[in-house]
PDB file of N, CA and C in Angstrom:
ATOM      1  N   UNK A   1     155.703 156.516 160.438  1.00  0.00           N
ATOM      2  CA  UNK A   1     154.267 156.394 160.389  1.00  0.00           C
ATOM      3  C   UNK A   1     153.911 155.171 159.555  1.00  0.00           C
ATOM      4  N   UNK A   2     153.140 154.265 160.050  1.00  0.00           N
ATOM      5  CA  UNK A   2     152.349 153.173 159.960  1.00  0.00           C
ATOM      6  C   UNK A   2     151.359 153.166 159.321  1.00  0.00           C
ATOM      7  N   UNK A   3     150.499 152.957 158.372  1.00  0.00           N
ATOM      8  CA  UNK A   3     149.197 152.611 157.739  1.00  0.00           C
ATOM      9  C   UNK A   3     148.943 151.240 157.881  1.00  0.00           C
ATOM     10  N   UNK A   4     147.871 150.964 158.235  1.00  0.00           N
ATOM     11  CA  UNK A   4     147.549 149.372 158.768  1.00  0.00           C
ATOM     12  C   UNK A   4     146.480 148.924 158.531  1.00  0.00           C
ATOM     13  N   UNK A   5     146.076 147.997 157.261  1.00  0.00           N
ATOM     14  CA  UNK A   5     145.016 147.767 156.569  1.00  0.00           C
ATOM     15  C   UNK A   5     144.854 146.139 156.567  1.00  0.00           C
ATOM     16  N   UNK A   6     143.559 145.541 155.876  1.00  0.00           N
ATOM     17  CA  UNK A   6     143.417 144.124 155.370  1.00  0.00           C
ATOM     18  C   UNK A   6     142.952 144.134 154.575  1.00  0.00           C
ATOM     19  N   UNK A   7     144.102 143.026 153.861  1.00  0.00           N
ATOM     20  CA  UNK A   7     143.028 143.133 152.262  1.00  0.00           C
ATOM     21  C   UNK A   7     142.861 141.492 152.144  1.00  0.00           C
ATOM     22  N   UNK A   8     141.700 141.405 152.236  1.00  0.00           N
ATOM     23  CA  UNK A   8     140.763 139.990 152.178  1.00  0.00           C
ATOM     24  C   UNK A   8     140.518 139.833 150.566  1.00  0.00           C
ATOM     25  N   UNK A   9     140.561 138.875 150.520  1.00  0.00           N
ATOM     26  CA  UNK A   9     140.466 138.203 148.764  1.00  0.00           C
ATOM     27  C   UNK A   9     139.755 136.763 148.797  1.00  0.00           C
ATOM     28  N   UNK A  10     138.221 136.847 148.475  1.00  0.00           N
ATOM     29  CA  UNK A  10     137.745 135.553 148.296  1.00  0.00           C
ATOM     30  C   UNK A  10     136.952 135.576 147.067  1.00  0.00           C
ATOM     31  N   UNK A  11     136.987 134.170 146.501  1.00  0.00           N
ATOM     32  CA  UNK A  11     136.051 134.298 145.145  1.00  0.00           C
ATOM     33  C   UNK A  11     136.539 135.101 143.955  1.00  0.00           C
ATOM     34  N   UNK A  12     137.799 135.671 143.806  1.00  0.00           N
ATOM     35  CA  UNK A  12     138.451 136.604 143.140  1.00  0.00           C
ATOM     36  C   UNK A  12     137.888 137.878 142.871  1.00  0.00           C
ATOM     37  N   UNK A  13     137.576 138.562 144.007  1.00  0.00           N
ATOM     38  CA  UNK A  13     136.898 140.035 144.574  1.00  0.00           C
ATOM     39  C   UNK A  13     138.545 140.219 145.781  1.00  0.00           C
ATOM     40  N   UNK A  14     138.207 141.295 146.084  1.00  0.00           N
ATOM     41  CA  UNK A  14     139.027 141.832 147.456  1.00  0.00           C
ATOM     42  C   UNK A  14     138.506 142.816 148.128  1.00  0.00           C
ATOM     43  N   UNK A  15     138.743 142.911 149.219  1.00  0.00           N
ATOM     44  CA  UNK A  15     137.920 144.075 150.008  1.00  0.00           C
ATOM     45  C   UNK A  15     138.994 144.630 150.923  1.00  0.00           C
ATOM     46  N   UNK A  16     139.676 145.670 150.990  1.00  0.00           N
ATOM     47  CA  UNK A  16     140.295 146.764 152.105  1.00  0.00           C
ATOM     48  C   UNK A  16     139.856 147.562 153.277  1.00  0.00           C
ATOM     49  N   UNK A  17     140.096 147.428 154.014  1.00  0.00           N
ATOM     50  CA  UNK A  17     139.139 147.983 155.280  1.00  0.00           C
ATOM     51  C   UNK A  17     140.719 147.957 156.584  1.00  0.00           C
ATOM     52  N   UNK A  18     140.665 149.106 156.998  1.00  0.00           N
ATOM     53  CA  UNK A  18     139.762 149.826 156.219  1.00  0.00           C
ATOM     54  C   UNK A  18     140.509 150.762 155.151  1.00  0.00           C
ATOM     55  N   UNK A  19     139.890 151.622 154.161  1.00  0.00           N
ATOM     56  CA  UNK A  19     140.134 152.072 152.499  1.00  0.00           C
ATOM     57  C   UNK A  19     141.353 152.495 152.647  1.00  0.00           C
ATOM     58  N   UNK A  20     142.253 152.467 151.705  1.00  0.00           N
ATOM     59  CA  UNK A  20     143.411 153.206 151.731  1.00  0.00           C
ATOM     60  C   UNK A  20     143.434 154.255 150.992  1.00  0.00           C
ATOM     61  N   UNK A  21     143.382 155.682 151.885  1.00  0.00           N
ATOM     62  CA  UNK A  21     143.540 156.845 151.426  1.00  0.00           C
ATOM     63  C   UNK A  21     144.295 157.416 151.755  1.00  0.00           C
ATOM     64  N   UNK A  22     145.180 158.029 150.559  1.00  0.00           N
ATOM     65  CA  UNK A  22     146.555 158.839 150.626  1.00  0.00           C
ATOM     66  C   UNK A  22     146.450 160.405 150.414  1.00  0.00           C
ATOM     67  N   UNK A  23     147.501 161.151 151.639  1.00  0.00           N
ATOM     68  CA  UNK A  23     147.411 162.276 150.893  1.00  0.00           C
ATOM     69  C   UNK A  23     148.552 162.486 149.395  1.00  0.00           C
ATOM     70  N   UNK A  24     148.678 163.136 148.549  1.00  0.00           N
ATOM     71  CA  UNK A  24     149.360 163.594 147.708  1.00  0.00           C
ATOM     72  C   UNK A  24     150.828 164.247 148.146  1.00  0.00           C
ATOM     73  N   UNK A  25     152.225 163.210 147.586  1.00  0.00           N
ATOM     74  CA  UNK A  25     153.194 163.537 147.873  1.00  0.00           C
ATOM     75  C   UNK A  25     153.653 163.073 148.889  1.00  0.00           C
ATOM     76  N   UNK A  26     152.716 161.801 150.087  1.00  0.00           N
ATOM     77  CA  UNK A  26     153.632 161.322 151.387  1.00  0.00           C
ATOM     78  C   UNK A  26     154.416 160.481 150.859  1.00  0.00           C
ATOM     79  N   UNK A  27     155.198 159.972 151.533  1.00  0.00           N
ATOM     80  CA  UNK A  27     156.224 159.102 151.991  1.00  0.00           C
ATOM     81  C   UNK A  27     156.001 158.294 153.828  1.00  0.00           C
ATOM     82  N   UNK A  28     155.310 157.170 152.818  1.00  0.00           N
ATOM     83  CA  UNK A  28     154.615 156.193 153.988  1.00  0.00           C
ATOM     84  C   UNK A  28     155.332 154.949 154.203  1.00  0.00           C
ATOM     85  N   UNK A  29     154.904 154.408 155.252  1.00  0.00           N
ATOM     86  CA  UNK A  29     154.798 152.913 155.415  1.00  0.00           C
ATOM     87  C   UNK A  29     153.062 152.508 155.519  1.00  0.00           C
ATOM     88  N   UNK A  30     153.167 151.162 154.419  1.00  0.00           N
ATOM     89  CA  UNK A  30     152.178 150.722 154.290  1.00  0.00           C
ATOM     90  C   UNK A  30     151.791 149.306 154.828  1.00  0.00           C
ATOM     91  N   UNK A  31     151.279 148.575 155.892  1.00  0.00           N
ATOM     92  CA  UNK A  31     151.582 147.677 155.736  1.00  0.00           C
ATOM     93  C   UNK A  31     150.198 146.655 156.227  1.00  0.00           C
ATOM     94  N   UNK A  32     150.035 145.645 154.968  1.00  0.00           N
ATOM     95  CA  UNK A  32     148.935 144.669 154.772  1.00  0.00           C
ATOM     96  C   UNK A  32     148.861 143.838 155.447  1.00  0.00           C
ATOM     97  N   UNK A  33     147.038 143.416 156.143  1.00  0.00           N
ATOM     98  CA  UNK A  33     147.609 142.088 156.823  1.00  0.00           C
ATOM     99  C   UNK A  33     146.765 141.448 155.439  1.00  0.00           C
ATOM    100  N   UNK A  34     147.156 140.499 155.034  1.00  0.00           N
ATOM    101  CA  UNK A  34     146.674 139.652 153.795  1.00  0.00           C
ATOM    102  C   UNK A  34     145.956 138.422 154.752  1.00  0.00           C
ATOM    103  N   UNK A  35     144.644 138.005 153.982  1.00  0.00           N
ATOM    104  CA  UNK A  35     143.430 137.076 154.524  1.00  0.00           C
ATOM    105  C   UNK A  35     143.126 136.759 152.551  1.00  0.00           C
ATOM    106  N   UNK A  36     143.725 135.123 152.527  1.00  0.00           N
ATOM    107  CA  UNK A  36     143.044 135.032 150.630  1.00  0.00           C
ATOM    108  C   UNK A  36     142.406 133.684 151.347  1.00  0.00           C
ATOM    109  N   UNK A  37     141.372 133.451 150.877  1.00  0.00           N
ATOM    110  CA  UNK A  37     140.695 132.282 151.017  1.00  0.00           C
ATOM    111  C   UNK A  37     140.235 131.967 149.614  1.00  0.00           C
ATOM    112  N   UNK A  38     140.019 130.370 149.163  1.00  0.00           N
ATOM    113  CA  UNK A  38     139.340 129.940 147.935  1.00  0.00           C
ATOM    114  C   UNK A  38     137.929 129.054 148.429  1.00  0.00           C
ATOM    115  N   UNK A  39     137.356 128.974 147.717  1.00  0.00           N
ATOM    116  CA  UNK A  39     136.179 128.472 147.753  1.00  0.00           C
ATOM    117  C   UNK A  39     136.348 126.969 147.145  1.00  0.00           C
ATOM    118  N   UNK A  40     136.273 126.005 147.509  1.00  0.00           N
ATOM    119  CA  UNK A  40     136.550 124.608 146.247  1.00  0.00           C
ATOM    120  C   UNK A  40     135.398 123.291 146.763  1.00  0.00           C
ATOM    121  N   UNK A  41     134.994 122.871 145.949  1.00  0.00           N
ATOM    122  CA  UNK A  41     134.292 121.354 145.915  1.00  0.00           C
ATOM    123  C   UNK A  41     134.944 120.537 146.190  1.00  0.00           C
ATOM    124  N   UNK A  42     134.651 119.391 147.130  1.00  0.00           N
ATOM    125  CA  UNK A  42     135.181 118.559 147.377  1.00  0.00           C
ATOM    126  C   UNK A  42     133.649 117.203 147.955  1.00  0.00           C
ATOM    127  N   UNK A  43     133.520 116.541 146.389  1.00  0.00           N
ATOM    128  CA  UNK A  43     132.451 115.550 146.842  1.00  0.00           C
ATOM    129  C   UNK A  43     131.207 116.047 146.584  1.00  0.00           C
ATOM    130  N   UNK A  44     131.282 117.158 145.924  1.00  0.00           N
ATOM    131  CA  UNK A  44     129.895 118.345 146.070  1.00  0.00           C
ATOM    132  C   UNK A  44     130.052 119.300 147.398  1.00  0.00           C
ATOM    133  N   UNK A  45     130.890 119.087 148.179  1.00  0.00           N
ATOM    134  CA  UNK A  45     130.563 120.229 149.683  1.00  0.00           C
ATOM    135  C   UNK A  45     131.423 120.915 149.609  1.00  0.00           C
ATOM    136  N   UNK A  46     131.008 122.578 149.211  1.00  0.00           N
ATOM    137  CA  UNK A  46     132.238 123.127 149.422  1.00  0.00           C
ATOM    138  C   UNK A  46     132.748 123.298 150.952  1.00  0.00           C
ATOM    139  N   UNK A  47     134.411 123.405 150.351  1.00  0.00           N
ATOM    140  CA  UNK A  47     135.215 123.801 151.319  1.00  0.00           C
ATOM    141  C   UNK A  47     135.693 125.082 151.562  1.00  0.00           C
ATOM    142  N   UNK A  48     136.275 125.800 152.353  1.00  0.00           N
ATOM    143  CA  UNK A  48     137.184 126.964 152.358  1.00  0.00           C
ATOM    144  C   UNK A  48     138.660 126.475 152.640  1.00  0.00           C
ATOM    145  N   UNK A  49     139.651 126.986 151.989  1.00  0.00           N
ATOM    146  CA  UNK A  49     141.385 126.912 152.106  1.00  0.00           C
ATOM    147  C   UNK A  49     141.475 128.095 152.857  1.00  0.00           C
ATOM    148  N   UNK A  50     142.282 128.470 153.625  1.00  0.00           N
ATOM    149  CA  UNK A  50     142.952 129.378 154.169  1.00  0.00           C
ATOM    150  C   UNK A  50     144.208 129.209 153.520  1.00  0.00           C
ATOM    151  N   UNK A  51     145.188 130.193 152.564  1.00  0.00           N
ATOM    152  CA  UNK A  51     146.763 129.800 152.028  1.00  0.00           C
ATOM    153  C   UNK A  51     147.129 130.564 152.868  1.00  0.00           C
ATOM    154  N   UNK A  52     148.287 130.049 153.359  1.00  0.00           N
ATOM    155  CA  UNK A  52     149.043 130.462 154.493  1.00  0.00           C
ATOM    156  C   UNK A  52     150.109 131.476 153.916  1.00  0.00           C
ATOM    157  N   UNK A  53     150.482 132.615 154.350  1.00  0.00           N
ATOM    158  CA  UNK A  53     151.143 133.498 153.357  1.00  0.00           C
ATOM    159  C   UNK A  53     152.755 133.273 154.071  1.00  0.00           C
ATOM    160  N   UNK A  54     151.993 132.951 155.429  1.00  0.00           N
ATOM    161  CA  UNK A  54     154.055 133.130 156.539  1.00  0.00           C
ATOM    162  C   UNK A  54     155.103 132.472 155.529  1.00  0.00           C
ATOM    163  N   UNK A  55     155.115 131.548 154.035  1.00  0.00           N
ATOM    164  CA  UNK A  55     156.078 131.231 153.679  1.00  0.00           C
ATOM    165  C   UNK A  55     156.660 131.477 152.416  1.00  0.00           C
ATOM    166  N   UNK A  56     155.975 133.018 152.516  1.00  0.00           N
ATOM    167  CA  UNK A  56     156.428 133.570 151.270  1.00  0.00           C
ATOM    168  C   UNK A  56     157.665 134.030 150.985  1.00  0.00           C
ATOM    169  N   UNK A  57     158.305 134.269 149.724  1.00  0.00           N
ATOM    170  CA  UNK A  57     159.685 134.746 150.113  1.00  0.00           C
ATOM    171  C   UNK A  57     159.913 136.712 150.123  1.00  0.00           C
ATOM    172  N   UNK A  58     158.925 137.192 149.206  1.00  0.00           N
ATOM    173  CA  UNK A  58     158.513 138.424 148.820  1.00  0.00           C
ATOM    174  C   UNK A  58     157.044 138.804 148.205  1.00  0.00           C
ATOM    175  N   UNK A  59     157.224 140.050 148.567  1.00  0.00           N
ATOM    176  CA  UNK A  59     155.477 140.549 148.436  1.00  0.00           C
ATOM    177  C   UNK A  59     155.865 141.770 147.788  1.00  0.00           C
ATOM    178  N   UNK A  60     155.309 141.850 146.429  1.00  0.00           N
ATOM    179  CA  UNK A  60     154.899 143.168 145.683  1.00  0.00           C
ATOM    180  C   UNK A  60     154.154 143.683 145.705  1.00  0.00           C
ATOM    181  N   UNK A  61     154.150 145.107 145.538  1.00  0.00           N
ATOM    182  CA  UNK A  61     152.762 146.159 145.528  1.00  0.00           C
ATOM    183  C   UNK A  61     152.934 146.657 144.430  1.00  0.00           C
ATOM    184  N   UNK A  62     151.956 146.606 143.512  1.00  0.00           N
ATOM    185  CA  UNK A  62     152.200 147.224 142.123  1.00  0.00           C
ATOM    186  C   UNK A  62     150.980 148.262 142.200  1.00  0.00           C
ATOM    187  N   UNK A  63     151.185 149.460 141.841  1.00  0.00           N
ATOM    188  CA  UNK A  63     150.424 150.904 142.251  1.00  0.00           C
ATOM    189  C   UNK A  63     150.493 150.751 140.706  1.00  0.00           C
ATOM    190  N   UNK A  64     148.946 151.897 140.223  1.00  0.00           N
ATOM    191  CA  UNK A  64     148.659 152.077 138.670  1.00  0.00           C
ATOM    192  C   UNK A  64     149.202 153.471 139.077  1.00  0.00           C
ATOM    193  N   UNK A  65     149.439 154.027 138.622  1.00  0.00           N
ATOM    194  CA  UNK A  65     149.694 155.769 138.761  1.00  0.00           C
ATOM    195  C   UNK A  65     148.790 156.793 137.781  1.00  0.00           C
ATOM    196  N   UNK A  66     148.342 157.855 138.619  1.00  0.00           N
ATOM    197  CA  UNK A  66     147.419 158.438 137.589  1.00  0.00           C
ATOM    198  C   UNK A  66     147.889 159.044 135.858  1.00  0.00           C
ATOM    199  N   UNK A  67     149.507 158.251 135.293  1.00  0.00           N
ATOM    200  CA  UNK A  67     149.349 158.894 134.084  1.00  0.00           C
ATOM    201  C   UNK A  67     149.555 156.816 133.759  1.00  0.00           C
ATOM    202  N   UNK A  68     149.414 156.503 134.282  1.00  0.00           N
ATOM    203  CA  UNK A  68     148.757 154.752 133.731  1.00  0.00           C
ATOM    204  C   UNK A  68     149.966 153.924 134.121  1.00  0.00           C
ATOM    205  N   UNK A  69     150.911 154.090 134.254  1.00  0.00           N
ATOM    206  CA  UNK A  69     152.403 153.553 134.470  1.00  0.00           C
ATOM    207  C   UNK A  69     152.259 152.790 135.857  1.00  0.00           C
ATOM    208  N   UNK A  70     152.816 151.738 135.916  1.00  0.00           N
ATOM    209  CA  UNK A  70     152.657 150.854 137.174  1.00  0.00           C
ATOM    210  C   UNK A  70     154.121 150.819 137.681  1.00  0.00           C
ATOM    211  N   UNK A  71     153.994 151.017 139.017  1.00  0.00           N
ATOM    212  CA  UNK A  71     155.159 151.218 140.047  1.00  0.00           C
ATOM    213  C   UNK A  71     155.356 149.852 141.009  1.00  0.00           C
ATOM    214  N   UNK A  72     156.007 149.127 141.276  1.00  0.00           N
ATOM    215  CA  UNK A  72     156.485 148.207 141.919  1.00  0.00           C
ATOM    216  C   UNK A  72     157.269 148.674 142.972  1.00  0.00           C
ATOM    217  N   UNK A  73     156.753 148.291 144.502  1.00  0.00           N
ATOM    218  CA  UNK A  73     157.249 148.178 145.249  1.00  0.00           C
ATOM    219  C   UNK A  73     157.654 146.918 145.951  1.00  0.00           C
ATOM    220  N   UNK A  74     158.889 146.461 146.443  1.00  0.00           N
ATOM    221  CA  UNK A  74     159.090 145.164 146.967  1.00  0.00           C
ATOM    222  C   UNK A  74     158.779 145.186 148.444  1.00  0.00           C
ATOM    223  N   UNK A  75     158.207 144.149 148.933  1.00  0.00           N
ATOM    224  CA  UNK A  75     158.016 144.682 150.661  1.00  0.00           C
ATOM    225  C   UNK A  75     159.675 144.298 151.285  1.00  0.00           C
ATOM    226  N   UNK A  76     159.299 145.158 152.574  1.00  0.00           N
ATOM    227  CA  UNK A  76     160.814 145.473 153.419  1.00  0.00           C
ATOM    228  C   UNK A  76     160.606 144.437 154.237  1.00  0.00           C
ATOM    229  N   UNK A  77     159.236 143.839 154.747  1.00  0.00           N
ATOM    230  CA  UNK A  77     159.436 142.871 155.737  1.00  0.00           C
ATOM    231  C   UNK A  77     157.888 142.238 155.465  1.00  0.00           C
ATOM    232  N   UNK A  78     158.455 140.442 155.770  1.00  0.00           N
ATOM    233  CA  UNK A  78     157.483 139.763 156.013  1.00  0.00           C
ATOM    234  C   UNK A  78     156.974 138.676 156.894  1.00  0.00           C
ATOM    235  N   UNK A  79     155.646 139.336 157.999  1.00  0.00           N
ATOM    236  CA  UNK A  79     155.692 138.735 159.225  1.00  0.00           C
ATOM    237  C   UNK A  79     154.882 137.983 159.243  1.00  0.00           C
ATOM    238  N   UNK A  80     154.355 136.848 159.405  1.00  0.00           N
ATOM    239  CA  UNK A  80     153.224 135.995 159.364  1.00  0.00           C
ATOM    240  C   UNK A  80     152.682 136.033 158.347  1.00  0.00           C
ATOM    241  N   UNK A  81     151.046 136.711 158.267  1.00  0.00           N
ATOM    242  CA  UNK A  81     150.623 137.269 157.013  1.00  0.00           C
ATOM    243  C   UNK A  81     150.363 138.754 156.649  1.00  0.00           C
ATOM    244  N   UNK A  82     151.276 139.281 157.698  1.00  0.00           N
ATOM    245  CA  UNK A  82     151.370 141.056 157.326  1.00  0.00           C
ATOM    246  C   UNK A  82     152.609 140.920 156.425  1.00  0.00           C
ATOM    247  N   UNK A  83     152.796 142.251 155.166  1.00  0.00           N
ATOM    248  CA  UNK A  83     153.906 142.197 154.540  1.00  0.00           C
ATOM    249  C   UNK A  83     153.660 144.140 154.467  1.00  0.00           C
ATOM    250  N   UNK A  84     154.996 144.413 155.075  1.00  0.00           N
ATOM    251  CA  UNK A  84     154.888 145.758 154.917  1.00  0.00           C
ATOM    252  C   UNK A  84     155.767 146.499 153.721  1.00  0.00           C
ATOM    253  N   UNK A  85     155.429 147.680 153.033  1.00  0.00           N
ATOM    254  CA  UNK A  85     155.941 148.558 151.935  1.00  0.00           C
ATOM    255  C   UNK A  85     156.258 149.925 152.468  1.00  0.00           C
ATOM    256  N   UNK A  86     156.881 150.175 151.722  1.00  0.00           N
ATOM    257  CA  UNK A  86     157.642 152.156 151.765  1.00  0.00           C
ATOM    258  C   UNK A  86     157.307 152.633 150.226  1.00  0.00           C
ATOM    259  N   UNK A  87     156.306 153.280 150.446  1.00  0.00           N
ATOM    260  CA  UNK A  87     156.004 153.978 149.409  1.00  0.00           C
ATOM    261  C   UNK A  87     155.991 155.772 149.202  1.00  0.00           C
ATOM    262  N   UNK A  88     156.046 155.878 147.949  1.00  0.00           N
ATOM    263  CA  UNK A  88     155.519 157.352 147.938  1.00  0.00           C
ATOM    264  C   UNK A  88     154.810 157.420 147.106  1.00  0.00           C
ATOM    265  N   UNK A  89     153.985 158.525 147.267  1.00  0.00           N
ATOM    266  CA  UNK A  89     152.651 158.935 147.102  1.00  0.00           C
ATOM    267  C   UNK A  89     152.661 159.580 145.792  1.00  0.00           C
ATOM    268  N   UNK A  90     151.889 159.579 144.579  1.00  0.00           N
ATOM    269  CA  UNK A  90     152.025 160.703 143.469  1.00  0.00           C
ATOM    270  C   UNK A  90     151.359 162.086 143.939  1.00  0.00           C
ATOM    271  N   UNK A  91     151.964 163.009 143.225  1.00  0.00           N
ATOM    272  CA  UNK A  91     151.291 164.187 143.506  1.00  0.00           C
ATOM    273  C   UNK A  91     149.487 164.279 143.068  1.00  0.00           C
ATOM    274  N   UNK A  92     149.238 163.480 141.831  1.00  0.00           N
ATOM    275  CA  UNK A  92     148.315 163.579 141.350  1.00  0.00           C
ATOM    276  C   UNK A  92     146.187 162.462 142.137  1.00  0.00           C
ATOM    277  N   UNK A  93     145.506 164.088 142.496  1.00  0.00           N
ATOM    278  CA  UNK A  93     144.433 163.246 143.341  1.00  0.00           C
ATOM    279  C   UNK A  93     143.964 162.375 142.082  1.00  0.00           C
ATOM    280  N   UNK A  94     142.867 161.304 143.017  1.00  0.00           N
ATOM    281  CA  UNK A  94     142.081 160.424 142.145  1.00  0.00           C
ATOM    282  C   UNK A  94     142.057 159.316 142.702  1.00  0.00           C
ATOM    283  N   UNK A  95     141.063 158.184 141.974  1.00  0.00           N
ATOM    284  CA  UNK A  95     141.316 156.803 143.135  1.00  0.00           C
ATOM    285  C   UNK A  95     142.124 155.598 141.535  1.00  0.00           C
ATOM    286  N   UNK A  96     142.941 154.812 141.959  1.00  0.00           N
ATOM    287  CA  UNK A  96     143.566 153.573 141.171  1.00  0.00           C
ATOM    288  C   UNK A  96     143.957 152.493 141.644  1.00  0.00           C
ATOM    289  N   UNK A  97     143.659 151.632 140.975  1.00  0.00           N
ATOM    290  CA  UNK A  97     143.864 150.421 141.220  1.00  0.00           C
ATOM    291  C   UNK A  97     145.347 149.990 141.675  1.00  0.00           C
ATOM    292  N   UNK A  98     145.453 149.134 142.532  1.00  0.00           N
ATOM    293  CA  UNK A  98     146.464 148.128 142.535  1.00  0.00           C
ATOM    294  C   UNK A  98     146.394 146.727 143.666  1.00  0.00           C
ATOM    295  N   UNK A  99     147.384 146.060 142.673  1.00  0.00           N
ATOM    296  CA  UNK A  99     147.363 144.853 143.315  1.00  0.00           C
ATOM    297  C   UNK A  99     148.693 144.284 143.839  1.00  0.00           C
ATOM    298  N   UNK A 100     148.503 143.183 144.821  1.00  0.00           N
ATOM    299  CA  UNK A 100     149.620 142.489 145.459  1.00  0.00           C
ATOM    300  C   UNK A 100     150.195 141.125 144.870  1.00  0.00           C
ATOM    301  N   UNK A 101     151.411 140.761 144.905  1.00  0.00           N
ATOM    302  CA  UNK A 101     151.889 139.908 144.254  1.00  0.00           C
ATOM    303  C   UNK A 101     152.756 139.122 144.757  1.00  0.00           C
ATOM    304  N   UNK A 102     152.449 137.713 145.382  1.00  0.00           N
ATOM    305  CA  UNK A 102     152.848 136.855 145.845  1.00  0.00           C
ATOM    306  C   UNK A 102     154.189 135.857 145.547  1.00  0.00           C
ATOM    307  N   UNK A 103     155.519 135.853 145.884  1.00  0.00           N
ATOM    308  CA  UNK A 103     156.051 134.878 145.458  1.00  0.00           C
ATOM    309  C   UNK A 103     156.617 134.057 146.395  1.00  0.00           C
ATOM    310  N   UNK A 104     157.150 132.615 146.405  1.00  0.00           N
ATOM    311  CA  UNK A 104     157.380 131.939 147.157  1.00  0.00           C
ATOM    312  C   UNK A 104     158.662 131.357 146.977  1.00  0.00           C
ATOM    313  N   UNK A 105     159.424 130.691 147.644  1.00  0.00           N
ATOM    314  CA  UNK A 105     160.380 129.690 147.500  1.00  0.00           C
ATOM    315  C   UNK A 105     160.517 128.606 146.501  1.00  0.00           C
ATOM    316  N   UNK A 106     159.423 128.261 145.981  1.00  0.00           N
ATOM    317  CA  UNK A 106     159.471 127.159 145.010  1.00  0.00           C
ATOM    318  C   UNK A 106     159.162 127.880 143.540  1.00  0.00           C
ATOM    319  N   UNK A 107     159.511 129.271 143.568  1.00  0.00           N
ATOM    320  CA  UNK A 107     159.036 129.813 142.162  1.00  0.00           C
ATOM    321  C   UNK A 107     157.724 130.051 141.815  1.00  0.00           C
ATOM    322  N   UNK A 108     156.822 129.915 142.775  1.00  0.00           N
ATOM    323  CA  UNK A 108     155.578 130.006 142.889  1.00  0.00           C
ATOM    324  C   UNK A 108     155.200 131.278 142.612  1.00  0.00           C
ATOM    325  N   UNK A 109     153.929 131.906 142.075  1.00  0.00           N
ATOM    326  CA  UNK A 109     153.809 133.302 141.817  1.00  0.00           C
ATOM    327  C   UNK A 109     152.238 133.432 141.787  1.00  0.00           C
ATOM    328  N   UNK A 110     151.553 134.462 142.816  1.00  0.00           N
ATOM    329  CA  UNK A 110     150.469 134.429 143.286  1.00  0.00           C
ATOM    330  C   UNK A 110     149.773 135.910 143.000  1.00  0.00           C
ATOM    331  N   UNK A 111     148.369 135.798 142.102  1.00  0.00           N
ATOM    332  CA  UNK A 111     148.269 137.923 141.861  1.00  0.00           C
ATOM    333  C   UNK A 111     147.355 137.473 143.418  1.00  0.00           C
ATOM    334  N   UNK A 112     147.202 138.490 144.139  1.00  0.00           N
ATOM    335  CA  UNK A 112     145.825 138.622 144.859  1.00  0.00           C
ATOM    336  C   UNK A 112     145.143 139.840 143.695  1.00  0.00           C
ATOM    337  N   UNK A 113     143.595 139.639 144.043  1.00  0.00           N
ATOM    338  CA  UNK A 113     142.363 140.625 142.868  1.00  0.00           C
ATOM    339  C   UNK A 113     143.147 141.785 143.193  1.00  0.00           C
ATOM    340  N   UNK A 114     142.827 142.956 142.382  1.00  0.00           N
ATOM    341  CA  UNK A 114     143.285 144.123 142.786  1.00  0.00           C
ATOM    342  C   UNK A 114     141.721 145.053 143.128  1.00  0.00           C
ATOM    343  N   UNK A 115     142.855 145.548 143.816  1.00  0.00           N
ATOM    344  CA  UNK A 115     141.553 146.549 144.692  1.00  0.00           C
ATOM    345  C   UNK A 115     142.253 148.133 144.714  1.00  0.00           C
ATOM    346  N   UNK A 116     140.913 149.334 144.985  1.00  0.00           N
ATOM    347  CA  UNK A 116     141.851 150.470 144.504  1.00  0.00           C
ATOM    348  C   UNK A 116     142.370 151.327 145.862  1.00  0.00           C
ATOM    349  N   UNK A 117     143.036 152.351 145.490  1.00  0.00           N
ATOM    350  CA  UNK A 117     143.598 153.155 146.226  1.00  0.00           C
ATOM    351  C   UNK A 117     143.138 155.057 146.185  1.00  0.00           C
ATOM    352  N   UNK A 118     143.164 155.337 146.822  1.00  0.00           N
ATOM    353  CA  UNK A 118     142.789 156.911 146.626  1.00  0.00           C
ATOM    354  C   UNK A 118     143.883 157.854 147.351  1.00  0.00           C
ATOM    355  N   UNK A 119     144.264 158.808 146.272  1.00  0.00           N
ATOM    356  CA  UNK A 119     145.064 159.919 146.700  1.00  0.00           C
ATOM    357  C   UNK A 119     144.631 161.140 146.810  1.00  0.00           C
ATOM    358  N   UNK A 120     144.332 161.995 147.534  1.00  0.00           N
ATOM    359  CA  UNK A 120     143.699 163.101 147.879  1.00  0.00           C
ATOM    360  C   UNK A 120     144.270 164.627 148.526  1.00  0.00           C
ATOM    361  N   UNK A 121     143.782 165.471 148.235  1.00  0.00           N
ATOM    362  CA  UNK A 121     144.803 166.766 148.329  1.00  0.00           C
ATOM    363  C   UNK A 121     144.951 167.032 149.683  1.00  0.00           C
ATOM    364  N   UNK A 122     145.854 167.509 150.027  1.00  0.00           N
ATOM    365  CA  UNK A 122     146.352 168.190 151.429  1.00  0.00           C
ATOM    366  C   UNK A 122     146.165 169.747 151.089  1.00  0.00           C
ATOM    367  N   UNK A 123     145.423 170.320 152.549  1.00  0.00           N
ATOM    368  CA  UNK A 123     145.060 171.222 153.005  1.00  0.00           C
ATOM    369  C   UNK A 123     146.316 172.609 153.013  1.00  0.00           C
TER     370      UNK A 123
END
């Protein structure tokens, strides 16, 4: 099973869509299509960058966990600008933050904003 989200990052905000909500205790695949754009002057006119993610070497998911402890996941695969994860779920409901973490071939190291997550009880 697949979860299939975008997490857009402009202006150092992010937005998920759509939300990522977990039940408590899965064992998923998660996997992002990443969209980061910057905003920059050039002459007075701004521009937009599109950073191209296809040449990354690895993509982290760092989850807050509801007793505060941050979990790192490394992604299993990275396709263009989707990078997919295998995660599991804490038992504990609530919504928390986390963010993605970019690295590249040249030692390069990229946060995208963090945006949150919600875990929720099963029936």
């Amino acid at each position: 099973m697949v979860i299939k989200t975008t997490l857009t990052a402009k202006n150092y905000n992010a937005t998920l869509k759509p939300a990522l909500k977990l039940f408590k205790g899965d064992i998923i695949y998660v996997e992002f299509t990443l969209v980061y754009s910057l905003i920059s002057s050039i002459n007075g006119k701004h521009v937009e960058d599109s950073i191209p993610l296809n040449t990354l070497e690895r993509v982290e998911l760092k989850l807050k966990t509801p007793s505060g402890e941050i979990e790192t996941f490394e992604s299993l695969e990275i396709v263009e600008n989707r990078a997919r994860f295998r995660i599991q779920v804490s038992d504990e409901i609530g919504e928390y933050p986390f963010m993605i973490v970019c690295y590249d071939s040249d030692g390069c190291v990229f946060h995208l904003p963090p945006c949150d997550y919600t875990i929720v009880d099963t029936i």
